[in-house]
C-alpha atoms as a PDB file:
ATOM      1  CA  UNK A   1      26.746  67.012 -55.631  1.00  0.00           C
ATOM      2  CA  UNK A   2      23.707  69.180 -56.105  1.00  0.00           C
ATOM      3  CA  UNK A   3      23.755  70.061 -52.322  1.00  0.00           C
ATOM      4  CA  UNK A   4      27.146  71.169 -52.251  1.00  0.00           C
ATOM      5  CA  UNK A   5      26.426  73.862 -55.463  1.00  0.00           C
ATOM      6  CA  UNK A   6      23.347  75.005 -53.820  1.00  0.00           C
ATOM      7  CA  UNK A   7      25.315  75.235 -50.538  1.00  0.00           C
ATOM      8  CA  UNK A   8      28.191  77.290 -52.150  1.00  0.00           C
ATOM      9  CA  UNK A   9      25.175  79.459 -54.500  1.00  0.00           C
ATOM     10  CA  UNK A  10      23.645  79.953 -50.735  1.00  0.00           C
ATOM     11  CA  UNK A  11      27.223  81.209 -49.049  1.00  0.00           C
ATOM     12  CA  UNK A  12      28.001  83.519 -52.180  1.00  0.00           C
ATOM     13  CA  UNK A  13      24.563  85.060 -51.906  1.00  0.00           C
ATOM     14  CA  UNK A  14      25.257  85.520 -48.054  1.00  0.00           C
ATOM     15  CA  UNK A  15      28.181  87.116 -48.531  1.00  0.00           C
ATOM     16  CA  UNK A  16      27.365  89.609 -50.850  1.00  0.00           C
ATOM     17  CA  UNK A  17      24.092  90.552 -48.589  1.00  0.00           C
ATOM     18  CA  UNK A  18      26.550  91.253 -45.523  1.00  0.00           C
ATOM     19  CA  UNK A  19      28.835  93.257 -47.796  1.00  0.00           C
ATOM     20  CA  UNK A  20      26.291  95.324 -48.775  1.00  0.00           C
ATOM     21  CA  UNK A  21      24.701  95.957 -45.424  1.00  0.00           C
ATOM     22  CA  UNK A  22      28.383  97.106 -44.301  1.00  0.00           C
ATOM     23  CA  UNK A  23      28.449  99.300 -47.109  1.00  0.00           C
ATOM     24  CA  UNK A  24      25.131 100.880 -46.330  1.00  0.00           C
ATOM     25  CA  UNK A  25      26.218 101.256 -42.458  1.00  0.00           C
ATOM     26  CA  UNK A  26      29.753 102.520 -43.713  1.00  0.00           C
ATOM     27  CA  UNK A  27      27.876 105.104 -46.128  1.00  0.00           C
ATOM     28  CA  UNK A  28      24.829 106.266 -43.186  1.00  0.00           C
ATOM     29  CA  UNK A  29      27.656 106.802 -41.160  1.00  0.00           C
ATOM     30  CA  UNK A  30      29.964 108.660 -43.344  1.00  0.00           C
ATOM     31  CA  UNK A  31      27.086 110.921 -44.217  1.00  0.00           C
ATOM     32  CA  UNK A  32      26.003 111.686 -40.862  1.00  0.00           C
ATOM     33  CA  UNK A  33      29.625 113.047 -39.868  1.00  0.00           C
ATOM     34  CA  UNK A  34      29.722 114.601 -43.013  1.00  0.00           C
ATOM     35  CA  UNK A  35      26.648 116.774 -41.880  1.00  0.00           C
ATOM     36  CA  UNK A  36      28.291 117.117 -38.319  1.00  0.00           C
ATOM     37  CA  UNK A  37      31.064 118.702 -39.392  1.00  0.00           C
ATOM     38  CA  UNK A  38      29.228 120.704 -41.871  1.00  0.00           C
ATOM     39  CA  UNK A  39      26.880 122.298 -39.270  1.00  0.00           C
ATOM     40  CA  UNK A  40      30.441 122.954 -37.187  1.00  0.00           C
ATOM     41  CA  UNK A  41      32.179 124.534 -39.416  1.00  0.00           C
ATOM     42  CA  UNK A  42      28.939 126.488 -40.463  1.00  0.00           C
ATOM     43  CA  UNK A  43      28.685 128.084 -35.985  1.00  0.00           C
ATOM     44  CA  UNK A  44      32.732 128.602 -36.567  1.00  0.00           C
ATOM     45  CA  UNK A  45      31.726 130.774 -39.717  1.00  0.00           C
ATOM     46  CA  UNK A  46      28.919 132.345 -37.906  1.00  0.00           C
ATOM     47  CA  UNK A  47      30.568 132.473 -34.665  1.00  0.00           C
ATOM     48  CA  UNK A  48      33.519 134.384 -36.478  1.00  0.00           C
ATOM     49  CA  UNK A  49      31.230 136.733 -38.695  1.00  0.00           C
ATOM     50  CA  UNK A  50      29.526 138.088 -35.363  1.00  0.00           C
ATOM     51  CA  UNK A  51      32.962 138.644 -33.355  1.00  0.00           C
ATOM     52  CA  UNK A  52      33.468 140.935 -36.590  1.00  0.00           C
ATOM     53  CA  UNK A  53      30.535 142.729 -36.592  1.00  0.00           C
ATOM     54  CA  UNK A  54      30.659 143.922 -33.211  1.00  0.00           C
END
């Protein structure tokens, strides 16, 4: 009977690693589009600001 709660303690403490190495993907990823579509949106400012200017 031992085996089988160190087996299950084992699987929970598995699980919980993978979900939080999806989280960290799911967060490096979210942050790098974030700073994508920052820097875009910062060459459509700058990109509109100079059509003005001239």
């Amino acid at each position: 009977m031992l085996n089988a709660s160190q087996a299950e303690l084992y699987f929970i403490a598995a699980m919980m690693i993978l979900i939080l190495i999806i989280s960290i993907v799911a967060i490096y990823f979210f942050f790098v589009t974030y700073k994508k579509e920052k820097a875009e949106k910062q060459k459509r400012i700058e990109k509109r600001n100079s059509g003005i200017k001239n």
